[in-house]
PDBML (XML) file of the C-alpha atoms, coordinates in Angstrom:
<?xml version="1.0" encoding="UTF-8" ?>
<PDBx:datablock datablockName="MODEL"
   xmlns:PDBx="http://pdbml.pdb.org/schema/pdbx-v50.xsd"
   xmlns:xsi="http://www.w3.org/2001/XMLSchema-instance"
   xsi:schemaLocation="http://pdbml.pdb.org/schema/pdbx-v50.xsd pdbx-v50.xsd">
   <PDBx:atom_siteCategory>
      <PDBx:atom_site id="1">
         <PDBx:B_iso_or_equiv>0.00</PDBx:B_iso_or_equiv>
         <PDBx:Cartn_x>-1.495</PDBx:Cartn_x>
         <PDBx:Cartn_y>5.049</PDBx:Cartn_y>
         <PDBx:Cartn_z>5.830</PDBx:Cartn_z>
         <PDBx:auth_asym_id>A</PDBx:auth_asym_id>
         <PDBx:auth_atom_id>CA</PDBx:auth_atom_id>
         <PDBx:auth_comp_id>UNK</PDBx:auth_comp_id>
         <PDBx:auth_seq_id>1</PDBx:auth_seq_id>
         <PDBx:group_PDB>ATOM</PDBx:group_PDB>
         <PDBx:label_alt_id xsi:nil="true" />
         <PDBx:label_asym_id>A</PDBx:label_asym_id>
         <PDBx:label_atom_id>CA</PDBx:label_atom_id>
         <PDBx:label_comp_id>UNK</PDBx:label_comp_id>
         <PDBx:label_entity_id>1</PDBx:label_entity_id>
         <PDBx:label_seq_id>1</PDBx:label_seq_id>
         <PDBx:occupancy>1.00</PDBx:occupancy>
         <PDBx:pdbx_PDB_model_num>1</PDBx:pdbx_PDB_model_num>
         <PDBx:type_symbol>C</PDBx:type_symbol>
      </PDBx:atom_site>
      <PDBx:atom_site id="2">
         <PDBx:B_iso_or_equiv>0.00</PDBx:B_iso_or_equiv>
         <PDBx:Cartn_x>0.850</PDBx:Cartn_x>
         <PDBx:Cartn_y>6.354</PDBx:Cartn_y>
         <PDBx:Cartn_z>3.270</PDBx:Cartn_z>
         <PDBx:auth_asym_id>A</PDBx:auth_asym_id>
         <PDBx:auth_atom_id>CA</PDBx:auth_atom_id>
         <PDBx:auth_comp_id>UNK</PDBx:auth_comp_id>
         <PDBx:auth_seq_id>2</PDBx:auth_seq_id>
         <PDBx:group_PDB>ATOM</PDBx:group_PDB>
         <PDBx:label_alt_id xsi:nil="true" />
         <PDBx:label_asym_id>A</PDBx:label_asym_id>
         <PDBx:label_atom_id>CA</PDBx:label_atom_id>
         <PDBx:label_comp_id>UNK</PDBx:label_comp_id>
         <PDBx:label_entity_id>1</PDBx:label_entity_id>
         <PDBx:label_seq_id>2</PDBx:label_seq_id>
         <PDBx:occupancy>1.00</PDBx:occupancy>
         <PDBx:pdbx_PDB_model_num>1</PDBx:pdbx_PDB_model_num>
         <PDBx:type_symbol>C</PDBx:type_symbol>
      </PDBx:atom_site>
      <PDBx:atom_site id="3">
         <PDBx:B_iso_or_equiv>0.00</PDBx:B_iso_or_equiv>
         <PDBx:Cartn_x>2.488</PDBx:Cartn_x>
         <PDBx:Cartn_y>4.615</PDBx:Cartn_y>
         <PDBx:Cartn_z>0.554</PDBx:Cartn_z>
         <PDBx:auth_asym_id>A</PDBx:auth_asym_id>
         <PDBx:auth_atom_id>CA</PDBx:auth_atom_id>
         <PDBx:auth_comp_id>UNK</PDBx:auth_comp_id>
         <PDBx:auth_seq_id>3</PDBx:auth_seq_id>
         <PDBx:group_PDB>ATOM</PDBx:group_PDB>
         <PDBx:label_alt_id xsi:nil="true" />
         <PDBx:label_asym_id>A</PDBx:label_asym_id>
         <PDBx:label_atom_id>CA</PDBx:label_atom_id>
         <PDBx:label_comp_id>UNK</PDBx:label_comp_id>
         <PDBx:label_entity_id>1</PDBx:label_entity_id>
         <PDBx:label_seq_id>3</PDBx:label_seq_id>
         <PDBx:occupancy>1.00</PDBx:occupancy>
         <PDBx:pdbx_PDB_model_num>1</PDBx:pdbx_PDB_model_num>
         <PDBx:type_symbol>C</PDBx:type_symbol>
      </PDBx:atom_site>
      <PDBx:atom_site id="4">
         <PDBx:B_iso_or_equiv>0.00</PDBx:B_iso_or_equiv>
         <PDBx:Cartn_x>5.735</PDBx:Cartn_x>
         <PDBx:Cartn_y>2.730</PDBx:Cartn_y>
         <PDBx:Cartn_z>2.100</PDBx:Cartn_z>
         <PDBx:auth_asym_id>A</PDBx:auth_asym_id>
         <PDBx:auth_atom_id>CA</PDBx:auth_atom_id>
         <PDBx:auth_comp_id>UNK</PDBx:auth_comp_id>
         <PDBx:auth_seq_id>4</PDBx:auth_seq_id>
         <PDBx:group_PDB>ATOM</PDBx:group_PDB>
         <PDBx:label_alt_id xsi:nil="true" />
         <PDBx:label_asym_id>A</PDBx:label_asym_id>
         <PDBx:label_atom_id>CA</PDBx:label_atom_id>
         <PDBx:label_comp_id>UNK</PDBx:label_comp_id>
         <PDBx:label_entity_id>1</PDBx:label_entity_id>
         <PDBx:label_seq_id>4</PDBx:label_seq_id>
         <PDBx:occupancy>1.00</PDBx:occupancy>
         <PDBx:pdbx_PDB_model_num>1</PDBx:pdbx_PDB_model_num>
         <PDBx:type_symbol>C</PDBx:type_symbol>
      </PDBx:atom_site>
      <PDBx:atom_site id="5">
         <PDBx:B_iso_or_equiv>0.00</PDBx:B_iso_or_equiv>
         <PDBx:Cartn_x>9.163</PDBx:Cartn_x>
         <PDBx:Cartn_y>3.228</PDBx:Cartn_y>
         <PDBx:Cartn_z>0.755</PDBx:Cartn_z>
         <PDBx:auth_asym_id>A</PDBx:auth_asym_id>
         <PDBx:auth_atom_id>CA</PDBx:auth_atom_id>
         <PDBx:auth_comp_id>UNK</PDBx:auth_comp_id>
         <PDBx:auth_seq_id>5</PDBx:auth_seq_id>
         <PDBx:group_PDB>ATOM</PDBx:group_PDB>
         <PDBx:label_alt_id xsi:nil="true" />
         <PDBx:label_asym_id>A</PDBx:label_asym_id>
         <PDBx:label_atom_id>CA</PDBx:label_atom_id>
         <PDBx:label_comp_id>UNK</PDBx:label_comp_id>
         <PDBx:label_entity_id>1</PDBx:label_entity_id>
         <PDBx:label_seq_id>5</PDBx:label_seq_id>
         <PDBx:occupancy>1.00</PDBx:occupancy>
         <PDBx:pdbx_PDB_model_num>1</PDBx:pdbx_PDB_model_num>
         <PDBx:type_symbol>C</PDBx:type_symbol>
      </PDBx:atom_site>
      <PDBx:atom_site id="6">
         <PDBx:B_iso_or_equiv>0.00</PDBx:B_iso_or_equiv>
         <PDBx:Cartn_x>9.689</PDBx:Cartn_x>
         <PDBx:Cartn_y>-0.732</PDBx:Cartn_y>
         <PDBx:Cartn_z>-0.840</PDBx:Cartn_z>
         <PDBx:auth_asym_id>A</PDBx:auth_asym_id>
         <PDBx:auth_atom_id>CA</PDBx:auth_atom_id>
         <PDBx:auth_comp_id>UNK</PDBx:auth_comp_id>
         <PDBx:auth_seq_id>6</PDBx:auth_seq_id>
         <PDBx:group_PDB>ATOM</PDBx:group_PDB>
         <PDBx:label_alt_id xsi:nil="true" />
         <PDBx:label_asym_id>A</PDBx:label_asym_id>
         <PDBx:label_atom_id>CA</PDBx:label_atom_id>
         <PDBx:label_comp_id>UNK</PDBx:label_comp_id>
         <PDBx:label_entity_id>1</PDBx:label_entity_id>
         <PDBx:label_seq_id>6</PDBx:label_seq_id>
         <PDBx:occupancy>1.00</PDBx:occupancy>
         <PDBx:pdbx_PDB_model_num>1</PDBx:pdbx_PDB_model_num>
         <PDBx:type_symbol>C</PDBx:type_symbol>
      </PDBx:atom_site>
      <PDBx:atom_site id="7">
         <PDBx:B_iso_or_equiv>0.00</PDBx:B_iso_or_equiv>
         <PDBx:Cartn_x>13.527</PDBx:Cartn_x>
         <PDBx:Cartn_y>-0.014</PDBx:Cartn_y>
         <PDBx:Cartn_z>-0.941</PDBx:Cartn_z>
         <PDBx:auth_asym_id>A</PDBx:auth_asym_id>
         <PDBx:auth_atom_id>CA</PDBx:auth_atom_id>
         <PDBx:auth_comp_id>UNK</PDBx:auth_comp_id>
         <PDBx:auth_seq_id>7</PDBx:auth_seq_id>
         <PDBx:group_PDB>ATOM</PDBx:group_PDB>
         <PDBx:label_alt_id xsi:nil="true" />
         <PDBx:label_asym_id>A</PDBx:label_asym_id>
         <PDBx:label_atom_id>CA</PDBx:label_atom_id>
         <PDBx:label_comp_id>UNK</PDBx:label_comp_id>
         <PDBx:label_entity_id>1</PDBx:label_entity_id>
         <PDBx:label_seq_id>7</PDBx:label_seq_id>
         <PDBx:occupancy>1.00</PDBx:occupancy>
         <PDBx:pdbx_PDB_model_num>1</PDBx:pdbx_PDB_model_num>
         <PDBx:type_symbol>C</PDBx:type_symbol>
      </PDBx:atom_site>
      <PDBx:atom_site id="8">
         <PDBx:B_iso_or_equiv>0.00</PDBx:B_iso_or_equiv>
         <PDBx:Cartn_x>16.260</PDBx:Cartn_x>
         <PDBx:Cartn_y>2.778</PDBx:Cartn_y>
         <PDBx:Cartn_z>-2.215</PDBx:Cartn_z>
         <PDBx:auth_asym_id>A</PDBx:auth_asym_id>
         <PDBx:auth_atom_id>CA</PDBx:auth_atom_id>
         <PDBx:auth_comp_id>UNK</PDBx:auth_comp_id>
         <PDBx:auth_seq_id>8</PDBx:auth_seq_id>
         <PDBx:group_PDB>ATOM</PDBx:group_PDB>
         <PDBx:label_alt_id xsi:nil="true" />
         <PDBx:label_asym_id>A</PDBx:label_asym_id>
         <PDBx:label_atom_id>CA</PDBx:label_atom_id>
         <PDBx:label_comp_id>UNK</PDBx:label_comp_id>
         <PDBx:label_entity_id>1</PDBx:label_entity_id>
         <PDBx:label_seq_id>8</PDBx:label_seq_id>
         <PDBx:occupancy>1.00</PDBx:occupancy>
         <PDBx:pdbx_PDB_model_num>1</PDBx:pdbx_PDB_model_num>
         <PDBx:type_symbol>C</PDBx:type_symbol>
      </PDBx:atom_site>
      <PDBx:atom_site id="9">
         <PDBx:B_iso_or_equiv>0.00</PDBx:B_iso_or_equiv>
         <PDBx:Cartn_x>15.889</PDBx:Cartn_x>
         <PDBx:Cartn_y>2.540</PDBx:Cartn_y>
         <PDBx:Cartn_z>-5.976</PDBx:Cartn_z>
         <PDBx:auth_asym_id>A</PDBx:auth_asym_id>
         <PDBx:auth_atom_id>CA</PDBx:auth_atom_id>
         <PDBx:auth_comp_id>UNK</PDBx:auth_comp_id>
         <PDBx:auth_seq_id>9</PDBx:auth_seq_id>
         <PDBx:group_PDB>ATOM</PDBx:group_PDB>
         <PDBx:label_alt_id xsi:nil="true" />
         <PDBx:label_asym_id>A</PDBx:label_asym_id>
         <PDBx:label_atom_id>CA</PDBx:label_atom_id>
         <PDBx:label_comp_id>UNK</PDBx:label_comp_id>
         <PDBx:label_entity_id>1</PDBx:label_entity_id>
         <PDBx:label_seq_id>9</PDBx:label_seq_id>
         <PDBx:occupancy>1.00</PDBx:occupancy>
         <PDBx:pdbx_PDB_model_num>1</PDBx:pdbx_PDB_model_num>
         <PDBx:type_symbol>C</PDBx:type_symbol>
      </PDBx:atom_site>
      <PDBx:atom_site id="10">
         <PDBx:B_iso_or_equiv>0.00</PDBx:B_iso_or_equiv>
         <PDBx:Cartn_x>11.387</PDBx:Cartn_x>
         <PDBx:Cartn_y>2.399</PDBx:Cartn_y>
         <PDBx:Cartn_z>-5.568</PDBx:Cartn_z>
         <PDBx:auth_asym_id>A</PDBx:auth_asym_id>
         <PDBx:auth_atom_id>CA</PDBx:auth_atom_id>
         <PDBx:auth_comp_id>UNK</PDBx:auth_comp_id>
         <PDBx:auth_seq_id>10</PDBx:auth_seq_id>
         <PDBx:group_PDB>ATOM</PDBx:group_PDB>
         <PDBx:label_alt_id xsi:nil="true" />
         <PDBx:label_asym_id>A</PDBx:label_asym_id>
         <PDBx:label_atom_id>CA</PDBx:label_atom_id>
         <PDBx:label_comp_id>UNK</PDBx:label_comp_id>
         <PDBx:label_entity_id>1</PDBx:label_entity_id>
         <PDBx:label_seq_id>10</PDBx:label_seq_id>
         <PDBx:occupancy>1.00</PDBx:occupancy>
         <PDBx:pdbx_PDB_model_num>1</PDBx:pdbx_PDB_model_num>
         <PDBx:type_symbol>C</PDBx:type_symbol>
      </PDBx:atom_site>
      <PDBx:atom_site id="11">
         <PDBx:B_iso_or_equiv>0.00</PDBx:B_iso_or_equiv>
         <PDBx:Cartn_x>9.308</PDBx:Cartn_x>
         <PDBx:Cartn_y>5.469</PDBx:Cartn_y>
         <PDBx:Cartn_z>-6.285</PDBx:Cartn_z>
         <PDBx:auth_asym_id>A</PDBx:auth_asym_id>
         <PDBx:auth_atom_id>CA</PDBx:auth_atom_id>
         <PDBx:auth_comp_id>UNK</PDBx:auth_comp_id>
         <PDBx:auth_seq_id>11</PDBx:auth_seq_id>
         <PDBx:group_PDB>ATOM</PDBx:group_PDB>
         <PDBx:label_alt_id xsi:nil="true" />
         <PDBx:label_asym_id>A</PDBx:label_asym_id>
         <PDBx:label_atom_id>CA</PDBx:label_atom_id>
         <PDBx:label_comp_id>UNK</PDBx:label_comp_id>
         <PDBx:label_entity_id>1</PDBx:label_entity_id>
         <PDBx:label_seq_id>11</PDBx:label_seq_id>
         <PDBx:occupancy>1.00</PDBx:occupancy>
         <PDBx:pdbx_PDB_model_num>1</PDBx:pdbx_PDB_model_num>
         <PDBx:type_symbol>C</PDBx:type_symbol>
      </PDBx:atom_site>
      <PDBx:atom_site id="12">
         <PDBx:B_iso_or_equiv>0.00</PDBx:B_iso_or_equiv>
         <PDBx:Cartn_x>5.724</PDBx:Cartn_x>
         <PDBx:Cartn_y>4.137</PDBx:Cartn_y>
         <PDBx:Cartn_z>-6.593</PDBx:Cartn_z>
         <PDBx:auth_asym_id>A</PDBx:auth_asym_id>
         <PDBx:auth_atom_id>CA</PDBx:auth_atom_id>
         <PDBx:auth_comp_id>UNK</PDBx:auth_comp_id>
         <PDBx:auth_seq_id>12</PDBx:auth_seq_id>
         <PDBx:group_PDB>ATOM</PDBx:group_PDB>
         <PDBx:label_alt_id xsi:nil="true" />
         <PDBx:label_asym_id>A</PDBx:label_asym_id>
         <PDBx:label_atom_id>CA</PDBx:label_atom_id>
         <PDBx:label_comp_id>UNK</PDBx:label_comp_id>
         <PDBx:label_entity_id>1</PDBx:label_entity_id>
         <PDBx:label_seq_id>12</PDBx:label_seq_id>
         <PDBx:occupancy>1.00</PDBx:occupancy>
         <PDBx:pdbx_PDB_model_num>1</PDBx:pdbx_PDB_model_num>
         <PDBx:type_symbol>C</PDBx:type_symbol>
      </PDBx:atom_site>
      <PDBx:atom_site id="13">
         <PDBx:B_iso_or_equiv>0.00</PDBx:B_iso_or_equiv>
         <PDBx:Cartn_x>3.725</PDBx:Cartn_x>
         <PDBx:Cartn_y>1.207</PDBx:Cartn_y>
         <PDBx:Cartn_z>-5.684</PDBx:Cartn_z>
         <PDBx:auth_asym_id>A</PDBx:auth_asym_id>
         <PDBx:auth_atom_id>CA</PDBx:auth_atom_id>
         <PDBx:auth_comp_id>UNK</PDBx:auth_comp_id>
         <PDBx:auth_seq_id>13</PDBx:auth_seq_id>
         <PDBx:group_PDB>ATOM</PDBx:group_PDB>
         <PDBx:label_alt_id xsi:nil="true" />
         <PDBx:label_asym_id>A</PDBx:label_asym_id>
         <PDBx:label_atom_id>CA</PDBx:label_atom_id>
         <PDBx:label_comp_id>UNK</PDBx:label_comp_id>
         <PDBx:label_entity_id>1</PDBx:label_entity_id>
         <PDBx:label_seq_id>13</PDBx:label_seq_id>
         <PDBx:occupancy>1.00</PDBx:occupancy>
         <PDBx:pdbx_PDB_model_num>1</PDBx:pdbx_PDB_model_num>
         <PDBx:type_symbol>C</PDBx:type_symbol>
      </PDBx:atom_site>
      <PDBx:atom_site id="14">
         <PDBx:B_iso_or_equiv>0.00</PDBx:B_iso_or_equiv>
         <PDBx:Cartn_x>0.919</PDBx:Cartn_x>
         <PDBx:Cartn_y>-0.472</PDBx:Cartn_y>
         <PDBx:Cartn_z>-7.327</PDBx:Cartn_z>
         <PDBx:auth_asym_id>A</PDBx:auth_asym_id>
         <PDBx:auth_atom_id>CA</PDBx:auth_atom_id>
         <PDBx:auth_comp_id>UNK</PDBx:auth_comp_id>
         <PDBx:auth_seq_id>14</PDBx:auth_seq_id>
         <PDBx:group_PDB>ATOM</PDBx:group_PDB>
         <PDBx:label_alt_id xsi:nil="true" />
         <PDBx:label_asym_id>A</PDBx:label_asym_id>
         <PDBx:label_atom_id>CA</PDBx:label_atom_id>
         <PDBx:label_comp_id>UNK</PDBx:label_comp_id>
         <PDBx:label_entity_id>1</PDBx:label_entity_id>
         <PDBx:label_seq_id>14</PDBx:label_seq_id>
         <PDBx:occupancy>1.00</PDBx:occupancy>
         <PDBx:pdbx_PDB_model_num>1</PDBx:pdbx_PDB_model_num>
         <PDBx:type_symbol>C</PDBx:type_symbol>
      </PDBx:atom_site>
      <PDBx:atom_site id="15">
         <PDBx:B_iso_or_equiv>0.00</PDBx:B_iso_or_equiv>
         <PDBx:Cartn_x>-2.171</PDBx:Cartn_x>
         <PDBx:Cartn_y>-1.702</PDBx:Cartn_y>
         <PDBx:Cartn_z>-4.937</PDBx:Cartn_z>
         <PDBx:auth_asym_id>A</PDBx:auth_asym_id>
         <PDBx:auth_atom_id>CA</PDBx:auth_atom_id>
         <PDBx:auth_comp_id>UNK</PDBx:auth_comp_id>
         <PDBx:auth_seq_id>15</PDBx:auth_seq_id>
         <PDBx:group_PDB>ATOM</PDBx:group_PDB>
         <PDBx:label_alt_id xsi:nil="true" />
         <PDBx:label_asym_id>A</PDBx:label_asym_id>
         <PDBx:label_atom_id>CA</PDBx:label_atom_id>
         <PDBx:label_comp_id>UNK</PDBx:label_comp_id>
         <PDBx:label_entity_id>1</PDBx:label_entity_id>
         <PDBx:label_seq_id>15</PDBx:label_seq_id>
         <PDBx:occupancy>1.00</PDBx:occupancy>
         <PDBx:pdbx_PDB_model_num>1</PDBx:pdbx_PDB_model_num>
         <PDBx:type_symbol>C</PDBx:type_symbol>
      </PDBx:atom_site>
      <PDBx:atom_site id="16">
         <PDBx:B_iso_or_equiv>0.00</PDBx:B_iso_or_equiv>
         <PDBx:Cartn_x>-2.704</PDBx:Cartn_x>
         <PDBx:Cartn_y>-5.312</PDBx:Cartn_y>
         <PDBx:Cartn_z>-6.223</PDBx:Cartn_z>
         <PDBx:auth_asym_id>A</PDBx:auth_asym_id>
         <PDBx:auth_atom_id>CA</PDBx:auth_atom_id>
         <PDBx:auth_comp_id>UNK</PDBx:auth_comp_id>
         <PDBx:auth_seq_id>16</PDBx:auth_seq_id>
         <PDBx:group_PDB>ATOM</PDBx:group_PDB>
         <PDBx:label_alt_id xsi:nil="true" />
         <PDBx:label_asym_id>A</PDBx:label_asym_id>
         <PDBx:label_atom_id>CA</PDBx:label_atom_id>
         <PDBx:label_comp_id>UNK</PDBx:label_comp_id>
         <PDBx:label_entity_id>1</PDBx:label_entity_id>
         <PDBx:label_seq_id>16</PDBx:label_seq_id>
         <PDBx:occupancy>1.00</PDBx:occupancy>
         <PDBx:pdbx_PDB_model_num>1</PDBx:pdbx_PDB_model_num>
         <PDBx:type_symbol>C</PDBx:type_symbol>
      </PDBx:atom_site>
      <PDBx:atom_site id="17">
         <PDBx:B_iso_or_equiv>0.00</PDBx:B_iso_or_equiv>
         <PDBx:Cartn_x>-5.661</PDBx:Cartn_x>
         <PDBx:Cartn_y>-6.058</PDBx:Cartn_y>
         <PDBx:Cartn_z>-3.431</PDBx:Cartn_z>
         <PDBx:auth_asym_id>A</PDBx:auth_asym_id>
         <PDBx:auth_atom_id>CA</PDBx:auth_atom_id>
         <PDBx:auth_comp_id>UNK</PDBx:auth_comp_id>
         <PDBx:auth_seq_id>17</PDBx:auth_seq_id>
         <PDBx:group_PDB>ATOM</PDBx:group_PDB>
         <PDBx:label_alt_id xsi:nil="true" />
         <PDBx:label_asym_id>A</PDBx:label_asym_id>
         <PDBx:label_atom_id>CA</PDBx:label_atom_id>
         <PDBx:label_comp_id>UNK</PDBx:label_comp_id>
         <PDBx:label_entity_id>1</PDBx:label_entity_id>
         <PDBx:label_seq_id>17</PDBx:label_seq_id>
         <PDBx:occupancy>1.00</PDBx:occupancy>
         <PDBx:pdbx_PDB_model_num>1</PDBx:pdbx_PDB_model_num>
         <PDBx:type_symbol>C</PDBx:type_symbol>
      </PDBx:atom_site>
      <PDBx:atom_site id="18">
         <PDBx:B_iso_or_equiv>0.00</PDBx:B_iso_or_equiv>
         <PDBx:Cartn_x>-7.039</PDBx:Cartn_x>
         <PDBx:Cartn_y>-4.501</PDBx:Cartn_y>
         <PDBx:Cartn_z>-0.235</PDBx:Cartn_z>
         <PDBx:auth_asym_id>A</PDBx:auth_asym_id>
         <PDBx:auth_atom_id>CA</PDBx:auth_atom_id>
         <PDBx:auth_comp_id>UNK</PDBx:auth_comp_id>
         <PDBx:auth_seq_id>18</PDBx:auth_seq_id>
         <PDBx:group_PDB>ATOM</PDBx:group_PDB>
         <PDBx:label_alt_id xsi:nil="true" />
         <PDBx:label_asym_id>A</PDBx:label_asym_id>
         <PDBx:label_atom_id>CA</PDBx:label_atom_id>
         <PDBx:label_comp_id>UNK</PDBx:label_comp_id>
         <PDBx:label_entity_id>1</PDBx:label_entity_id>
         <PDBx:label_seq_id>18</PDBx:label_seq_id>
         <PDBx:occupancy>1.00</PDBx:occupancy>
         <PDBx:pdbx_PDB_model_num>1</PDBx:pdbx_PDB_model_num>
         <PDBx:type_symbol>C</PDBx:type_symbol>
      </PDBx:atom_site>
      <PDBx:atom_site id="19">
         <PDBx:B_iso_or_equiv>0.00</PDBx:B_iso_or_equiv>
         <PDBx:Cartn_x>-7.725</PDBx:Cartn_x>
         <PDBx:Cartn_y>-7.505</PDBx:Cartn_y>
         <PDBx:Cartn_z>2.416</PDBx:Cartn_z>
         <PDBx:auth_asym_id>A</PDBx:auth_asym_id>
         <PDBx:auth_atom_id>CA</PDBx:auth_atom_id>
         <PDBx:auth_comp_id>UNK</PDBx:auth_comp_id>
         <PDBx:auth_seq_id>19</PDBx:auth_seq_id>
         <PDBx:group_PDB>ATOM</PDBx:group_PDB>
         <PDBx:label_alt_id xsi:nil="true" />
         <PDBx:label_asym_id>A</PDBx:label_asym_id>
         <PDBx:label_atom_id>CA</PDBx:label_atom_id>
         <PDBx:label_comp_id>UNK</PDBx:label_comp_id>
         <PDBx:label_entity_id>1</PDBx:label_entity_id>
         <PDBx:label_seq_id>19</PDBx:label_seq_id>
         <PDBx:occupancy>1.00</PDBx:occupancy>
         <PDBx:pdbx_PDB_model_num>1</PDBx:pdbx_PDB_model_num>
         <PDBx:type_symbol>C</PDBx:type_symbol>
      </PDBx:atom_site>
      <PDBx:atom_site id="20">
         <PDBx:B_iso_or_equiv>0.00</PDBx:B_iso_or_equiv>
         <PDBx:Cartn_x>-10.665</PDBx:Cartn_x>
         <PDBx:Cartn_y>-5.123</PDBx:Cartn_y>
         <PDBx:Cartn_z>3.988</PDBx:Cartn_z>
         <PDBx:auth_asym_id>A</PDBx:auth_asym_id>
         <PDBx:auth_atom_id>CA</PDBx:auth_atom_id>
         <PDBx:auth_comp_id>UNK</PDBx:auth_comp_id>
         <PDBx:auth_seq_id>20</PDBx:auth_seq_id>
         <PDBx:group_PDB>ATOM</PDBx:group_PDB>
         <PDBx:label_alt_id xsi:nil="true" />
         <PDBx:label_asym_id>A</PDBx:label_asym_id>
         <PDBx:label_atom_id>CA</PDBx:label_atom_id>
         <PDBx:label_comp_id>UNK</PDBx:label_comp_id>
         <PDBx:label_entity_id>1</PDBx:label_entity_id>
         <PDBx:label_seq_id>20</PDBx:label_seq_id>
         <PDBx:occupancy>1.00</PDBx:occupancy>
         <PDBx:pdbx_PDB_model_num>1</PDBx:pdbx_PDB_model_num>
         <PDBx:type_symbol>C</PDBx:type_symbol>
      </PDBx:atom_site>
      <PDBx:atom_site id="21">
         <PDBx:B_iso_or_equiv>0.00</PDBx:B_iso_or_equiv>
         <PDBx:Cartn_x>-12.970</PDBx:Cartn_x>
         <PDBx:Cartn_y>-3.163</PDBx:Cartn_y>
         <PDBx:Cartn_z>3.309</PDBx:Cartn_z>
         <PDBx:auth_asym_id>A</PDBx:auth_asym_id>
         <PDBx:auth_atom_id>CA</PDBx:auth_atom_id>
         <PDBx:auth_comp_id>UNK</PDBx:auth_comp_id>
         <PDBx:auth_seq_id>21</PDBx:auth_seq_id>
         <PDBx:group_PDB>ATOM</PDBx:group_PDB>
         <PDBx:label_alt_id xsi:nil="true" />
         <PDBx:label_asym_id>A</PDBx:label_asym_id>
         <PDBx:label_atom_id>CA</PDBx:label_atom_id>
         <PDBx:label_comp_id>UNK</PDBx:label_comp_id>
         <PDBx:label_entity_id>1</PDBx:label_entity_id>
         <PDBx:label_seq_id>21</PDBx:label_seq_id>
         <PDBx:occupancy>1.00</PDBx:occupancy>
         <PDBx:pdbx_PDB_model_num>1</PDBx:pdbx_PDB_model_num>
         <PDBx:type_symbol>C</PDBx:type_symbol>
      </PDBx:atom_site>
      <PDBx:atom_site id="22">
         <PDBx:B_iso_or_equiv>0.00</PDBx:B_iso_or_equiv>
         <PDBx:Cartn_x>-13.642</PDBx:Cartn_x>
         <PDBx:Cartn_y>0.636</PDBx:Cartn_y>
         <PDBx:Cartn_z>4.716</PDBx:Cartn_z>
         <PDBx:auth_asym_id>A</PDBx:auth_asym_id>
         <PDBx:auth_atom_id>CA</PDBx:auth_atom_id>
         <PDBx:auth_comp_id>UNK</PDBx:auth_comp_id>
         <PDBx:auth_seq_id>22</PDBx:auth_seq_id>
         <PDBx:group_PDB>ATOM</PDBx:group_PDB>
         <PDBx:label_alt_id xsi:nil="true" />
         <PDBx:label_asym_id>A</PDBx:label_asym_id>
         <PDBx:label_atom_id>CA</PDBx:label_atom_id>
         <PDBx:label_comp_id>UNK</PDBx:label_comp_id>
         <PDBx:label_entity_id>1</PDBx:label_entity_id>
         <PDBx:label_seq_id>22</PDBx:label_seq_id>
         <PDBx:occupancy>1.00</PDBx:occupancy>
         <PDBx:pdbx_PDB_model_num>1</PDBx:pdbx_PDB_model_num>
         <PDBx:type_symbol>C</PDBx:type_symbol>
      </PDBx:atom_site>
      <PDBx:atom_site id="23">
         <PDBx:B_iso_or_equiv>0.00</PDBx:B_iso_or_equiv>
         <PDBx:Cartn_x>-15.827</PDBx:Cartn_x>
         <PDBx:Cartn_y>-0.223</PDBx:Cartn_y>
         <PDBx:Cartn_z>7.742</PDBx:Cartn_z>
         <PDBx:auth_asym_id>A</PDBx:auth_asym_id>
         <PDBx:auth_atom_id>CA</PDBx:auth_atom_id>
         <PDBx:auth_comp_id>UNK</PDBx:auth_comp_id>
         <PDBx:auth_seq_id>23</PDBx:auth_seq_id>
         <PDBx:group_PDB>ATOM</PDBx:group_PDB>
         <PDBx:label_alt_id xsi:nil="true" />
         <PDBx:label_asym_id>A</PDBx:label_asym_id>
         <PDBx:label_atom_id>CA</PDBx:label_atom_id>
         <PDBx:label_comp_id>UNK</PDBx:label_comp_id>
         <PDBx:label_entity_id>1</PDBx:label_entity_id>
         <PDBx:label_seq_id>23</PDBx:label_seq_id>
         <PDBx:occupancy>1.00</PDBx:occupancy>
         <PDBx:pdbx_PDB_model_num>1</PDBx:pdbx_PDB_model_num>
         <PDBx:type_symbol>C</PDBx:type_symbol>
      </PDBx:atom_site>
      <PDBx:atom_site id="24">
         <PDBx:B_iso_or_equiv>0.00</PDBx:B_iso_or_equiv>
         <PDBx:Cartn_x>-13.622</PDBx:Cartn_x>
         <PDBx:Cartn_y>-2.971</PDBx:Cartn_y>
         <PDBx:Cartn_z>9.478</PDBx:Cartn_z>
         <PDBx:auth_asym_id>A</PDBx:auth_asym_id>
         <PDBx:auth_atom_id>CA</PDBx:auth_atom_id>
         <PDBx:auth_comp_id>UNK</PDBx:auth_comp_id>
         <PDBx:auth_seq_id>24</PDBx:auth_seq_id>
         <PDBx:group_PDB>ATOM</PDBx:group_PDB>
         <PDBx:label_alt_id xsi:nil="true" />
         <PDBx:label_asym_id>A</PDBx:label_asym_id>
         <PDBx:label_atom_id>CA</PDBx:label_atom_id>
         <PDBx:label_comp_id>UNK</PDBx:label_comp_id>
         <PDBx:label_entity_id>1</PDBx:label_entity_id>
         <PDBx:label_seq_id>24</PDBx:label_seq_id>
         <PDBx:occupancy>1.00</PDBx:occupancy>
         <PDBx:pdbx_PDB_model_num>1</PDBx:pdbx_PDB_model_num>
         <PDBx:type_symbol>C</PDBx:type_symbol>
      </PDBx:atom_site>
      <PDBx:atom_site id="25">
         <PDBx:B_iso_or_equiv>0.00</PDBx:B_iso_or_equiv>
         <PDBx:Cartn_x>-11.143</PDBx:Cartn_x>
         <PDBx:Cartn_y>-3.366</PDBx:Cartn_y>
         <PDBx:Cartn_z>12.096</PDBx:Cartn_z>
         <PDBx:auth_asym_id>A</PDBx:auth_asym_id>
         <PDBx:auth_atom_id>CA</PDBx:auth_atom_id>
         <PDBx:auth_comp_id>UNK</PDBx:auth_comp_id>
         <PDBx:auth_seq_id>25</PDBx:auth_seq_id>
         <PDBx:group_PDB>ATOM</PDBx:group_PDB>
         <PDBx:label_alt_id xsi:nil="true" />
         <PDBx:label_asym_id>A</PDBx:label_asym_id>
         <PDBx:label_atom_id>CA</PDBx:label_atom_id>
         <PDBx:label_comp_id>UNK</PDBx:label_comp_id>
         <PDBx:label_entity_id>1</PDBx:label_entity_id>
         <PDBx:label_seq_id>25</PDBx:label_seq_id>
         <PDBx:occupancy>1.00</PDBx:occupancy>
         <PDBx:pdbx_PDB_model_num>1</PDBx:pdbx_PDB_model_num>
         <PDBx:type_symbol>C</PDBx:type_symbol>
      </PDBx:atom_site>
   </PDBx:atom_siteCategory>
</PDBx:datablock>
């Protein structure tokens, strides 16, 4: 899962909050 392209003038992203947890579906 790679960081998605937000729109043409967006380089980066900043994660703000993960809704799961490594282990889940």
């Amino acid at each position: 899962v790679i960081m998605p392209k937000m729109g043409e003038s967006i380089t980066d992203g900043t994660i703000l909050e993960w809704r799961k947890k490594v282990g889940d579906f």
